[in-house]
C-alpha atoms as a PDB file:
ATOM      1  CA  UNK A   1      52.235  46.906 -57.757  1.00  0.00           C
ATOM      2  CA  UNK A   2      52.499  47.700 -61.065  1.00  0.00           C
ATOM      3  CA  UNK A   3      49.756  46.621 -63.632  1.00  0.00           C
ATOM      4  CA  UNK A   4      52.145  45.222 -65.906  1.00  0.00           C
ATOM      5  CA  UNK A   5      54.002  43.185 -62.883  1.00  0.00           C
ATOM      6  CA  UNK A   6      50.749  41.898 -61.804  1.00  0.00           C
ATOM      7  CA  UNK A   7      49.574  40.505 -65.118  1.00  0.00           C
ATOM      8  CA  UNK A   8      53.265  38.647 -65.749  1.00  0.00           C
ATOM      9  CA  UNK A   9      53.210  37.382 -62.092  1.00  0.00           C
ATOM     10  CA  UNK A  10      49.602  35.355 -63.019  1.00  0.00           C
ATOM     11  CA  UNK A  11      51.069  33.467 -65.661  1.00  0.00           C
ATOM     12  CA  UNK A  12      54.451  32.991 -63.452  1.00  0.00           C
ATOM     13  CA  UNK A  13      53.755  31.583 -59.772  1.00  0.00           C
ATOM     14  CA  UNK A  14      54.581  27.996 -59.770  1.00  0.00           C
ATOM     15  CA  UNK A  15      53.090  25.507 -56.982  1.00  0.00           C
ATOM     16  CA  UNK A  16      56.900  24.551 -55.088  1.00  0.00           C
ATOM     17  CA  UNK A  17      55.701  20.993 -54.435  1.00  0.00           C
ATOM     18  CA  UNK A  18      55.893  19.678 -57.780  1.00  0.00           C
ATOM     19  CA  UNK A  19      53.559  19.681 -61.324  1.00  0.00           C
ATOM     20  CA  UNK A  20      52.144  22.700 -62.488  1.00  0.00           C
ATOM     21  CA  UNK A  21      48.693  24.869 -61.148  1.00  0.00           C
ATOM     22  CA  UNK A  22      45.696  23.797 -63.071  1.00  0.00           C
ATOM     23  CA  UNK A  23      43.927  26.779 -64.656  1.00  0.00           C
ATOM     24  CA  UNK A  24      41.395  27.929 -62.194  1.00  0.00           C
ATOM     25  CA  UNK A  25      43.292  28.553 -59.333  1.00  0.00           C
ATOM     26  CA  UNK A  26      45.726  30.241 -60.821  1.00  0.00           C
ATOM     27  CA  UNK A  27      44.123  33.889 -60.538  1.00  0.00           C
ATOM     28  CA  UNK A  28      43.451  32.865 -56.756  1.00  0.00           C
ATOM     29  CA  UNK A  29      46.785  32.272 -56.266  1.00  0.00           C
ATOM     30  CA  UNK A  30      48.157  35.342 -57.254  1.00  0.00           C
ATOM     31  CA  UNK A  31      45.417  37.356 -55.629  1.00  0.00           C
ATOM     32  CA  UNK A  32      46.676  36.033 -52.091  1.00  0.00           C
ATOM     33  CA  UNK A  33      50.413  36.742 -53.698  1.00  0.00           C
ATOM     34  CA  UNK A  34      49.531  40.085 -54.119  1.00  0.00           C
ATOM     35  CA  UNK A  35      47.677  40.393 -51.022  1.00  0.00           C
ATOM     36  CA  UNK A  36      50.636  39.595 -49.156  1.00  0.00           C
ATOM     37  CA  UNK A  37      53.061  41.395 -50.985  1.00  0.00           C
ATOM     38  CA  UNK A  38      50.738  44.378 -49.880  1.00  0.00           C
ATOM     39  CA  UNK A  39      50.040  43.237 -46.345  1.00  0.00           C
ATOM     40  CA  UNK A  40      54.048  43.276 -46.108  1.00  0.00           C
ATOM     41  CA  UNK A  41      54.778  46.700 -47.170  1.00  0.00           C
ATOM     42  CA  UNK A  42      51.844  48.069 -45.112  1.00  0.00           C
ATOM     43  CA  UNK A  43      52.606  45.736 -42.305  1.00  0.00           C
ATOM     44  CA  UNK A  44      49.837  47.124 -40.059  1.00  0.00           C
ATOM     45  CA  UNK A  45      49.762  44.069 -37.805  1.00  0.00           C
ATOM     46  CA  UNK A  46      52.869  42.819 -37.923  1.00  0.00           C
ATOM     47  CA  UNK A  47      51.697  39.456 -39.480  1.00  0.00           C
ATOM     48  CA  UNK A  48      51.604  38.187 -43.316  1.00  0.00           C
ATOM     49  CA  UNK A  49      48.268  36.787 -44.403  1.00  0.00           C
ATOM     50  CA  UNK A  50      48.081  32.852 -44.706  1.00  0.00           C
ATOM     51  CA  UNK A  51      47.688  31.501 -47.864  1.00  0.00           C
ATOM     52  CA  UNK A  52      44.559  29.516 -48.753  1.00  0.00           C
ATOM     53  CA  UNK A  53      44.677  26.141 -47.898  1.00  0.00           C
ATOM     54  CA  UNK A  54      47.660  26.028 -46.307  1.00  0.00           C
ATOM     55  CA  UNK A  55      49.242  26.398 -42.442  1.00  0.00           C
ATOM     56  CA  UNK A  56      51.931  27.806 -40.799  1.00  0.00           C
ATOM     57  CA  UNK A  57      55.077  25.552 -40.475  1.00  0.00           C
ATOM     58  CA  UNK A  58      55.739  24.559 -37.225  1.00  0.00           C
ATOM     59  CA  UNK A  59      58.850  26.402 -35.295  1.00  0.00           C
ATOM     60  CA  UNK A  60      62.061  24.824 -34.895  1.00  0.00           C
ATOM     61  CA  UNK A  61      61.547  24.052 -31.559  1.00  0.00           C
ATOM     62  CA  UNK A  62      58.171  22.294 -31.822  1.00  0.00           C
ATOM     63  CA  UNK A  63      59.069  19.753 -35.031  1.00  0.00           C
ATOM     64  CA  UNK A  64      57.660  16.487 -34.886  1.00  0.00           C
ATOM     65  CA  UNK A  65      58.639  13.621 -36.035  1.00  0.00           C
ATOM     66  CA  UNK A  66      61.784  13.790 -37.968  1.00  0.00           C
ATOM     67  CA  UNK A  67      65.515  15.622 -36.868  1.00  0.00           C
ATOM     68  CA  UNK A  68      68.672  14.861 -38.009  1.00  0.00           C
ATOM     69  CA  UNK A  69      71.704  13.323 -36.458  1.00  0.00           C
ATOM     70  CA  UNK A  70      69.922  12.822 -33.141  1.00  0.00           C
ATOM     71  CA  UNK A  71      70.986  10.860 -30.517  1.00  0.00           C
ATOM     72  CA  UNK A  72      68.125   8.863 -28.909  1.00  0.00           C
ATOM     73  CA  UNK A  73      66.944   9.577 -25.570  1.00  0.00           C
ATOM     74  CA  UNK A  74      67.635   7.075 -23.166  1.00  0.00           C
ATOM     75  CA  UNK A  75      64.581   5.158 -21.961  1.00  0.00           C
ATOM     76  CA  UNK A  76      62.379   6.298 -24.719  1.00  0.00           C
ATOM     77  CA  UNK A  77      61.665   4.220 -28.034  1.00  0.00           C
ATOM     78  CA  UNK A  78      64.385   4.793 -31.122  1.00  0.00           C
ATOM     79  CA  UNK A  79      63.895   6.669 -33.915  1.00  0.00           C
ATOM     80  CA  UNK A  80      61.774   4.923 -36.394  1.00  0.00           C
ATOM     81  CA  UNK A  81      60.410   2.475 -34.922  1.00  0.00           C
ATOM     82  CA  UNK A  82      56.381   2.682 -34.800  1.00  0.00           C
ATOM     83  CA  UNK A  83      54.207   2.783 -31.733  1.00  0.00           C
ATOM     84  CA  UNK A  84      52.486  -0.430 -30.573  1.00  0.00           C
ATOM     85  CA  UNK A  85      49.404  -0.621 -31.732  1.00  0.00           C
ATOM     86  CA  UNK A  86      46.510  -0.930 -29.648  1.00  0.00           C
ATOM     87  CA  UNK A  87      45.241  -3.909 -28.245  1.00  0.00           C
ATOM     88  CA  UNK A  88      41.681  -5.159 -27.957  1.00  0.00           C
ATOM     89  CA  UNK A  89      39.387  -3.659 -25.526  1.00  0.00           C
ATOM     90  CA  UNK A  90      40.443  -4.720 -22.205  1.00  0.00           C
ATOM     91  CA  UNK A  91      44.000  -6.350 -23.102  1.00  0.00           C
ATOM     92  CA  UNK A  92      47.183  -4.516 -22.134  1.00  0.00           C
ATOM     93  CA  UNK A  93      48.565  -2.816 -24.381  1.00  0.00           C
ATOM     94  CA  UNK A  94      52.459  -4.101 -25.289  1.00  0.00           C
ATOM     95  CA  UNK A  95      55.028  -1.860 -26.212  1.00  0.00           C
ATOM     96  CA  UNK A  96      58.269  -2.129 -27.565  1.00  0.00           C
ATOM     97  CA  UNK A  97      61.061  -2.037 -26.227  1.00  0.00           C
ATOM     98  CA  UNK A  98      64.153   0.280 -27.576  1.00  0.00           C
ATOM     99  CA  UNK A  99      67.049  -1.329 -29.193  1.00  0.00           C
ATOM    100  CA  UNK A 100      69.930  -2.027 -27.199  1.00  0.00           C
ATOM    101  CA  UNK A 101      73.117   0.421 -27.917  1.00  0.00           C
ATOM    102  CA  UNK A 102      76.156  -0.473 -26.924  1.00  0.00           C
ATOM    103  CA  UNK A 103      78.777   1.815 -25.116  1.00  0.00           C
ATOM    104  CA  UNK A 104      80.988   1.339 -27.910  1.00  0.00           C
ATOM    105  CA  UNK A 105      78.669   2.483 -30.598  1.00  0.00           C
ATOM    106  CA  UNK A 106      78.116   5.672 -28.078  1.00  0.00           C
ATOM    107  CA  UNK A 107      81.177   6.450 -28.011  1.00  0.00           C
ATOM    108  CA  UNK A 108      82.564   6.636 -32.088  1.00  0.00           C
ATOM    109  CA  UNK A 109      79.209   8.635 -32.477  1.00  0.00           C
ATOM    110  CA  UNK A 110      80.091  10.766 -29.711  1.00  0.00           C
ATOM    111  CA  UNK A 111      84.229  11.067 -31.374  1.00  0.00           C
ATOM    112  CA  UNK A 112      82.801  11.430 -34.439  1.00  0.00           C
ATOM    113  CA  UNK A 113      80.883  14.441 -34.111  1.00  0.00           C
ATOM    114  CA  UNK A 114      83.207  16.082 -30.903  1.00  0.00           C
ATOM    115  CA  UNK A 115      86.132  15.891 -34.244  1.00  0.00           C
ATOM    116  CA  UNK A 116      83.708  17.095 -37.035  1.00  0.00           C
ATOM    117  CA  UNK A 117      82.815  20.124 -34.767  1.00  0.00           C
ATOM    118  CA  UNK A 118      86.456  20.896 -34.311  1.00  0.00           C
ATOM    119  CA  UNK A 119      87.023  20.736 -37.850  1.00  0.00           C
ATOM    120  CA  UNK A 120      89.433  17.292 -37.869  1.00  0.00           C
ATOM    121  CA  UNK A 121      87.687  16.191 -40.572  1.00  0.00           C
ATOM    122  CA  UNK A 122      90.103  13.445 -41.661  1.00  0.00           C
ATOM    123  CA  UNK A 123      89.659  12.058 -37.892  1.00  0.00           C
ATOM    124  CA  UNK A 124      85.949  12.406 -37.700  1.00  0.00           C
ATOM    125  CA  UNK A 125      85.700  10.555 -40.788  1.00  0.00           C
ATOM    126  CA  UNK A 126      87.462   7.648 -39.729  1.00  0.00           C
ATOM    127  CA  UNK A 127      85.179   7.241 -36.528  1.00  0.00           C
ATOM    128  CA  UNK A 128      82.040   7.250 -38.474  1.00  0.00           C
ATOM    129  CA  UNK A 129      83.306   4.313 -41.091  1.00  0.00           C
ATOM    130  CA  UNK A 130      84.633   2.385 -38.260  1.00  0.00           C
ATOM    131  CA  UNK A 131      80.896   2.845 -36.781  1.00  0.00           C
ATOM    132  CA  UNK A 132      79.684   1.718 -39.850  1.00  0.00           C
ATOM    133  CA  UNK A 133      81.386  -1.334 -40.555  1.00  0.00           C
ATOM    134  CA  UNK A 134      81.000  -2.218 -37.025  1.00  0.00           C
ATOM    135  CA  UNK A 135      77.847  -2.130 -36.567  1.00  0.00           C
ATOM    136  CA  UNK A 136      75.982  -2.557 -39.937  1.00  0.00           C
ATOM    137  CA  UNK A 137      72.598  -2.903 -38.811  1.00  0.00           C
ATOM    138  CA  UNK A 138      73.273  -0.644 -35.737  1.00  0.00           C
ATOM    139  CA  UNK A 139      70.918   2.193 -34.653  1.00  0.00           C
ATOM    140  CA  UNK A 140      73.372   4.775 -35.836  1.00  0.00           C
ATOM    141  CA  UNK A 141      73.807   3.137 -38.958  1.00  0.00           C
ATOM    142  CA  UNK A 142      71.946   6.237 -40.807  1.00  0.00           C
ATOM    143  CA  UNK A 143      73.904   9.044 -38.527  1.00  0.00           C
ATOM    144  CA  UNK A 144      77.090   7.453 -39.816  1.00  0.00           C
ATOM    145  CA  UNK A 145      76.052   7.778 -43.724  1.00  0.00           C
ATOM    146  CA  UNK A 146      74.864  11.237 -42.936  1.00  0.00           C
ATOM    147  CA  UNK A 147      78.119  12.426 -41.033  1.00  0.00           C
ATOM    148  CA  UNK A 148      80.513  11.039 -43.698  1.00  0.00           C
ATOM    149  CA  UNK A 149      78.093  12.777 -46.265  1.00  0.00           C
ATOM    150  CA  UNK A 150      78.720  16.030 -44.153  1.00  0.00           C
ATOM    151  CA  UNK A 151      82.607  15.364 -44.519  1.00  0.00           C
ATOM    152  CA  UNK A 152      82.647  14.762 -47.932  1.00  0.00           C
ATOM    153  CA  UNK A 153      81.143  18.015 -48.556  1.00  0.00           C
ATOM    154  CA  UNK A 154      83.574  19.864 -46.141  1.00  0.00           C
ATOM    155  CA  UNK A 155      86.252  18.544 -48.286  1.00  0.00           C
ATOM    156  CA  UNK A 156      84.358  19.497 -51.437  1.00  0.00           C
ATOM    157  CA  UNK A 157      83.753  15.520 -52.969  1.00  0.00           C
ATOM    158  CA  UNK A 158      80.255  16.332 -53.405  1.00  0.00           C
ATOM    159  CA  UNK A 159      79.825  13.041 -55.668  1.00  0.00           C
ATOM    160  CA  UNK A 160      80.514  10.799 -52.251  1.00  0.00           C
ATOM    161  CA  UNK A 161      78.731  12.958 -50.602  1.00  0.00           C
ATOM    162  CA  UNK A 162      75.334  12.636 -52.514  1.00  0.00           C
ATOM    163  CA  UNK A 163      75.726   9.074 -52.637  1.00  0.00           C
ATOM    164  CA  UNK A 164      76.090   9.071 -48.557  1.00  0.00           C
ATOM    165  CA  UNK A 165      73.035  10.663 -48.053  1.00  0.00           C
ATOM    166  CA  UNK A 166      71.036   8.508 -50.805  1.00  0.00           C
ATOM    167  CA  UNK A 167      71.831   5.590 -48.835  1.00  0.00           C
ATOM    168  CA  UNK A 168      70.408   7.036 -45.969  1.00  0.00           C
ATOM    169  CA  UNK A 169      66.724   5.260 -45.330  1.00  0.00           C
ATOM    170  CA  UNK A 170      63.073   7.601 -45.626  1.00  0.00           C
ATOM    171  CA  UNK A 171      62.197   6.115 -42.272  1.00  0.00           C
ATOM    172  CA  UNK A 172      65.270   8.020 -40.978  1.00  0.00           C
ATOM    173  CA  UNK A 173      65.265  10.548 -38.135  1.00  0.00           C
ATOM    174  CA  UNK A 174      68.130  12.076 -40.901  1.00  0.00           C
ATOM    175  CA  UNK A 175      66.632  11.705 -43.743  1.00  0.00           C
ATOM    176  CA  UNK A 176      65.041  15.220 -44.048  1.00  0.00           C
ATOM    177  CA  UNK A 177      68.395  16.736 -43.770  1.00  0.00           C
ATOM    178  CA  UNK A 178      70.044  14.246 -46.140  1.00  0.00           C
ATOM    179  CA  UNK A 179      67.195  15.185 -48.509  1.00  0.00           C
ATOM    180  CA  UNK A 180      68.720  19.231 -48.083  1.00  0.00           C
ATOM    181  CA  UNK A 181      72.140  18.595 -48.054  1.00  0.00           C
ATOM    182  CA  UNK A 182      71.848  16.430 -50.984  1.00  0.00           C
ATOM    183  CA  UNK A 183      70.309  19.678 -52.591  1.00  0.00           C
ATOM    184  CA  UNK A 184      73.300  21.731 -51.496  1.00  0.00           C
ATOM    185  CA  UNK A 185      75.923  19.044 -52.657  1.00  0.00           C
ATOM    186  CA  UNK A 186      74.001  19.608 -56.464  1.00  0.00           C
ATOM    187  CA  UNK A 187      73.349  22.959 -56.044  1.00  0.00           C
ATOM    188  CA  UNK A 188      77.791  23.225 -55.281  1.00  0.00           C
ATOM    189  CA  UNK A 189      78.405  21.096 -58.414  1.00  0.00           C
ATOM    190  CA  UNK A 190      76.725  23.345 -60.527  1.00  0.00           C
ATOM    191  CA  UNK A 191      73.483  21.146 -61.250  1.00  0.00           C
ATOM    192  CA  UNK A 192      70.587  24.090 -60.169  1.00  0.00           C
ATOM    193  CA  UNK A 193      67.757  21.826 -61.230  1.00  0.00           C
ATOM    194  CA  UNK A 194      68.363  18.953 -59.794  1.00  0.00           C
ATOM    195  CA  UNK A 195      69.282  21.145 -56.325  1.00  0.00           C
ATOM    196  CA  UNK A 196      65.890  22.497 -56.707  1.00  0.00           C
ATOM    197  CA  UNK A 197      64.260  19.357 -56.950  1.00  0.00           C
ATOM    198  CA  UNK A 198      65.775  18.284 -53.572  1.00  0.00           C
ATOM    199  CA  UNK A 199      64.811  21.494 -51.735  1.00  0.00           C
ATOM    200  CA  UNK A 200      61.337  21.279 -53.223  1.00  0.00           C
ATOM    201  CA  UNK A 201      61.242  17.592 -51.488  1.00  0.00           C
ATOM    202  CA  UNK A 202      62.395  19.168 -47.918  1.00  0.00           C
ATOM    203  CA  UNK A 203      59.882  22.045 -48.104  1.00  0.00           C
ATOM    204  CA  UNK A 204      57.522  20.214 -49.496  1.00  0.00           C
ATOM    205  CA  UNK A 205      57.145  16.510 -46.990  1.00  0.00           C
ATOM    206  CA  UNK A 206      58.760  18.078 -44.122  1.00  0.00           C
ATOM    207  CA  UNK A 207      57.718  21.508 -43.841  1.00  0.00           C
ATOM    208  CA  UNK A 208      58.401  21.680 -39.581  1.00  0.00           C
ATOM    209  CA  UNK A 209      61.419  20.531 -40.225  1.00  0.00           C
ATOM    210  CA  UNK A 210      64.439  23.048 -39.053  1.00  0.00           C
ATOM    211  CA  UNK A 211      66.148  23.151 -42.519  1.00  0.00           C
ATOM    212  CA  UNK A 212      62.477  23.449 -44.768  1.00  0.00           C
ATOM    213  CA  UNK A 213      62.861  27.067 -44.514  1.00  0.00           C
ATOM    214  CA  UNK A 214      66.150  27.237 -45.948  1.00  0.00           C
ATOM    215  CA  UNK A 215      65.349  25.235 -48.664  1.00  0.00           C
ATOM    216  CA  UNK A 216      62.712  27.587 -49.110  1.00  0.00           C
ATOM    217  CA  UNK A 217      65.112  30.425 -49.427  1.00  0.00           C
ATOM    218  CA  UNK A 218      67.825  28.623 -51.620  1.00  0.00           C
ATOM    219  CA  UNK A 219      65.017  27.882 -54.055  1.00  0.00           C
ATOM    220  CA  UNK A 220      64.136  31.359 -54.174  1.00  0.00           C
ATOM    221  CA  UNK A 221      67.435  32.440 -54.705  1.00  0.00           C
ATOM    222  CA  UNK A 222      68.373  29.807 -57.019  1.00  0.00           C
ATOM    223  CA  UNK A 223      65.259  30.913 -59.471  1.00  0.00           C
ATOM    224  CA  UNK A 224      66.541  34.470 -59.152  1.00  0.00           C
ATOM    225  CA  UNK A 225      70.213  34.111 -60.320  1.00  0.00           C
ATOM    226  CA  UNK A 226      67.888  32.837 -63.326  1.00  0.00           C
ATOM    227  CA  UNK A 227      65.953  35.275 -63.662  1.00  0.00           C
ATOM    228  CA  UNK A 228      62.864  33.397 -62.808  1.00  0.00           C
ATOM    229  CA  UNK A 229      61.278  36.312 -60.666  1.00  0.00           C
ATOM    230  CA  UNK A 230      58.249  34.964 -60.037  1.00  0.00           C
ATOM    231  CA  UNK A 231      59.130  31.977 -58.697  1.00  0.00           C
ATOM    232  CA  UNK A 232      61.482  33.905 -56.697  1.00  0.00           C
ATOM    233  CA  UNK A 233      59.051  35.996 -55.919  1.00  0.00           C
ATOM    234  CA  UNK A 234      56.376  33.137 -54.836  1.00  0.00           C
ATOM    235  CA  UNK A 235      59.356  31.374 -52.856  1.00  0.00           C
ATOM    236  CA  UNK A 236      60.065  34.528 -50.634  1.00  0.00           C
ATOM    237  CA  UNK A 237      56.357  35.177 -50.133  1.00  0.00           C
ATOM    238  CA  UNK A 238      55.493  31.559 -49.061  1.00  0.00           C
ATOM    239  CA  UNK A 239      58.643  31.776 -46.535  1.00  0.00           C
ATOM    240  CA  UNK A 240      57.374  35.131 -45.044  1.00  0.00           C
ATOM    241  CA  UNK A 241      54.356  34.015 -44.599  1.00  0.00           C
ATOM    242  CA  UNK A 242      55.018  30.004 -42.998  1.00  0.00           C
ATOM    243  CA  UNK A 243      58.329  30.901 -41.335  1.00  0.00           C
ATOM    244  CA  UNK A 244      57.986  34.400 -39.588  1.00  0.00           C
ATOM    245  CA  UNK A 245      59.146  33.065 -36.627  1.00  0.00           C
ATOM    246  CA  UNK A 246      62.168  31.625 -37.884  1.00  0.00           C
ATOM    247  CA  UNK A 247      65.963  33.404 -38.465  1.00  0.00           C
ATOM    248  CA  UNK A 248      65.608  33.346 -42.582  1.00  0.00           C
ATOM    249  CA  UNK A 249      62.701  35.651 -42.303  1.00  0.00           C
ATOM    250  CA  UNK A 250      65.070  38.831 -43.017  1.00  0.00           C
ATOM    251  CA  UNK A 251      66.982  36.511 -45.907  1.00  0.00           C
ATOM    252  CA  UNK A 252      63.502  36.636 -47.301  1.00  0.00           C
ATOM    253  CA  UNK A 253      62.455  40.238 -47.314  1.00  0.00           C
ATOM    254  CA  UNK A 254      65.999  41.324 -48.732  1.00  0.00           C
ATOM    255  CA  UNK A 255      64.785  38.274 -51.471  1.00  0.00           C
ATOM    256  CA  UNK A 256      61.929  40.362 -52.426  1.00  0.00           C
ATOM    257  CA  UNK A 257      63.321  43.672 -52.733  1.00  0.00           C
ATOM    258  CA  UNK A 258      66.182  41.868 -55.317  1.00  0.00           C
ATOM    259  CA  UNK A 259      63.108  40.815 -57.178  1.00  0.00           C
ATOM    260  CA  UNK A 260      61.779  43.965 -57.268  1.00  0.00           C
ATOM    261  CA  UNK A 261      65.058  45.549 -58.242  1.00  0.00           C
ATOM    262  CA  UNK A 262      67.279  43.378 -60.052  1.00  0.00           C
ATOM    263  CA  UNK A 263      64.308  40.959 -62.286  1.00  0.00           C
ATOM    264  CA  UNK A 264      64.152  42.010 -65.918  1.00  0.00           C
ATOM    265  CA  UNK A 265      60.634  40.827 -65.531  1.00  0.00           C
ATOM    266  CA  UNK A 266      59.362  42.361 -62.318  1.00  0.00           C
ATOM    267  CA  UNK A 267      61.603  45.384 -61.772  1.00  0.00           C
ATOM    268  CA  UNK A 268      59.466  48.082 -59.760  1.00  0.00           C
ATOM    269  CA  UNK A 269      62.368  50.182 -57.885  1.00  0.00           C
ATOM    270  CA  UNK A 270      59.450  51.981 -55.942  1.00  0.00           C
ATOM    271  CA  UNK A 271      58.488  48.815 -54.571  1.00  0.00           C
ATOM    272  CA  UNK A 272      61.930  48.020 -54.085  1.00  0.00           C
ATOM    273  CA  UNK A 273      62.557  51.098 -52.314  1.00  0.00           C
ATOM    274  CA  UNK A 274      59.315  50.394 -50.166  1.00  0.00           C
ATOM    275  CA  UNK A 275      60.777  46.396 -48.906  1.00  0.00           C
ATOM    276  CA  UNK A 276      64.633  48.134 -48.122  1.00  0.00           C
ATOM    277  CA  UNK A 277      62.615  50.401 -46.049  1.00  0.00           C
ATOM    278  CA  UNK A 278      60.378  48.262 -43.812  1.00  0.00           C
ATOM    279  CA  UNK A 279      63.751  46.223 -43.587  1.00  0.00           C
ATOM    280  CA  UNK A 280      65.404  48.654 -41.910  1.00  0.00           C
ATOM    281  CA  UNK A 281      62.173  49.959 -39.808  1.00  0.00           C
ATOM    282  CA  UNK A 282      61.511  46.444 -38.355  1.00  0.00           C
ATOM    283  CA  UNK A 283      65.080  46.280 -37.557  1.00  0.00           C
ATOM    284  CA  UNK A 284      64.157  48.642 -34.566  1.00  0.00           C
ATOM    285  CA  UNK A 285      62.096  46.292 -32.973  1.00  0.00           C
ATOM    286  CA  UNK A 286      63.206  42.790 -34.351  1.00  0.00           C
ATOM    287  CA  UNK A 287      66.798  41.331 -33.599  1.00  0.00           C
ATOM    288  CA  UNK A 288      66.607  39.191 -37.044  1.00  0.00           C
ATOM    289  CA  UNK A 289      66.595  42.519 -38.876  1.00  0.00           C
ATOM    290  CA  UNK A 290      68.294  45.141 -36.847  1.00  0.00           C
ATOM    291  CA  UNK A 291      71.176  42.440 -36.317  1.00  0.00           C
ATOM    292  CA  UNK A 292      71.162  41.023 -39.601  1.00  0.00           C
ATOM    293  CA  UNK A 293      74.096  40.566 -41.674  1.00  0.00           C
ATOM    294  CA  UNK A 294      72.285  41.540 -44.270  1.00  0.00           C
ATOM    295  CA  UNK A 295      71.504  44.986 -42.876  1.00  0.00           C
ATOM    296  CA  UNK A 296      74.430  47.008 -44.151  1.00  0.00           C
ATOM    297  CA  UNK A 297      73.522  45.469 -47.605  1.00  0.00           C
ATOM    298  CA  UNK A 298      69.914  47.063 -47.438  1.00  0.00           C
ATOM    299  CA  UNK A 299      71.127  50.074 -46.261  1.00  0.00           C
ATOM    300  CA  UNK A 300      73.480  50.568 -48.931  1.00  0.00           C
ATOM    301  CA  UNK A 301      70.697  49.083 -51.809  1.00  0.00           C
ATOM    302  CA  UNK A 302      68.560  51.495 -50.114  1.00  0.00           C
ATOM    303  CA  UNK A 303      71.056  54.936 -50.698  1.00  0.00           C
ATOM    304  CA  UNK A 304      71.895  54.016 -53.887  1.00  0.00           C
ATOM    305  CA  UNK A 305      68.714  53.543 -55.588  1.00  0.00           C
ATOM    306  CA  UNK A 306      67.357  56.615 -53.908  1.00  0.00           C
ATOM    307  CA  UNK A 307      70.861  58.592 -55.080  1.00  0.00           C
ATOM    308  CA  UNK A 308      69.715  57.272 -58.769  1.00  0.00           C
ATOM    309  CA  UNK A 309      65.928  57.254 -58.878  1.00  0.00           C
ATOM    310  CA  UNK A 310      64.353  59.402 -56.511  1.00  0.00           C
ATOM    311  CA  UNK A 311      66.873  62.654 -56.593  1.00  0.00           C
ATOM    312  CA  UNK A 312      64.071  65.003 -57.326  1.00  0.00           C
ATOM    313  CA  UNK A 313      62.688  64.024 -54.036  1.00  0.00           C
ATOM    314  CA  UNK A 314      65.767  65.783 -52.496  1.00  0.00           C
END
């Protein structure tokens, strides 16, 4: 990394959950930026080195307490309500007992979502209001804001939309995911700083939640369409390093080499150069990377900057 690079990414790195890094920890915190920036291109184990301080998200498959648009299981307790709490020594313990759902409220849920998936928006839309006014206070009363907020953005009224998914309650099972889509319904009108905000809120209170790491990404490629490289740069790094596992990992390494490529500030084609390259070589042994969409892309970033920088080398 350049010397230059390094001294402008100090003063850059922002903390994603909000308010800005106090003084002393900002020269740790690009240290372990560095570090992993390095540990990437080497990639001797395979792994990216944790930050300080700070854990692994959870995979998609193990999240805990919050999902979106879930259907509760029958004979277990609904969504949002808490556990009964325990009794004094020796007294049983009560527990509560799910709310009843009836087979009508089932079944528009059920319509609902079968005509969403098909694309009959119009249809789907119609099943979810008539959910809604049906059963007010219902257990689905949340899954019906959030699928009409998902309609309203399929048919581009992204101002019903956001106000679909504000009504939604924080106790929600959907409320994560109204949080992100509410980002992606500002981030379609135009408004990057409010989107930004909203992302921020999904990676930052619900980072094992399935859509935190794409919130993750769209920040980082929200800051560099500004030209804000090192955030970009910090958003792709922290997403390497807490989602590995996950399918935006690839999204994330093609994130850095733009950085390194395309940011007035940061621009280091050898480093560039060095990210397209360990794209391409974990692509032999990683599906995410050899399959990725964004392979072609790479490979044709990778010719061309070697065709304009590095013809001596030939």
């Amino acid at each position: 990394m350049k010397p230059g690079i390094a001294a402008s990414l100090l003063v850059a790195v922002p903390l994603l959950c909000g308010g800005g890094l106090v003084a002393e920890n900002l020269a740790r915190d690009f240290h372990q930026t560095e570090d992993i920036i390095n540990n990437i291109l080497s990639d001797d184990s395979g792994k990216t080195q944790a930050v300080e301080g700070e854990q692994p998200a959870a995979s998609a498959g193990a999240e805990s307490n919050k999902q979106d648009a879930a259907t509760p299981v029958e004979g277990k307790k609904a969504p949002g309500n808490a556990s009964a709490a325990p009794g004094r020594k020796g007294s049983p313990v009560k527990e509560e007992i799910a709310p009843r759902v009836s087979g009508e409220e089932q079944m528009l849920l059920k319509t609902g979502t079968d005509f969403y998936n098909n694309g009959m928006y119009d249809h789907s839309l119609k099943k979810f209001r008539e959910l809604a006014e049906k059963f007010p206070q219902g257990i689905y009363r949340d899954t019906a804001r959030f699928w009409t907020g998902m309609i309203n953005m399929k048919q581009y009224r992204y101002d019903d939309a956001i106000k679909e998914f504000s009504a939604i309650s924080p106790e929600s099972f959907d409320y994560p995911a109204a949080l992100y889509y509410t980002g992606e319904s500002y981030q379609m009108k135009g408004d990057q700083v409010t989107s930004i905000e909203y992302y921020q809120k999904v990676y930052a209170r619900f980072p094992a939640h399935r859509l935190a790491d794409k919130a993750l990404l769209n920040i980082g490629m929200l800051f560099l369409g500004q030209k804000k490289g090192g955030q970009a740069l910090d958003s792709a790094v922290r997403l390497i390093k807490a989602y590995r596992d996950r399918d935006t990992v690839d999204d994330a390494y093609y994130l850095l080499g733009q950085v390194y490529e395309k940011d007035p500030q940061f621009r280091d084609i050898e480093t560039a150069r060095k990210i397209y390259r360990q794209f391409i070589r974990k692509g032999e042994t990683d599906d995410r990377f050899g399959k990725s969409p964004l392979k072609k892309r790479v490979e044709a970033d990778l010719r061309r900057i070697e065709s304009v920088y590095f013809k001596m080398e030939r």
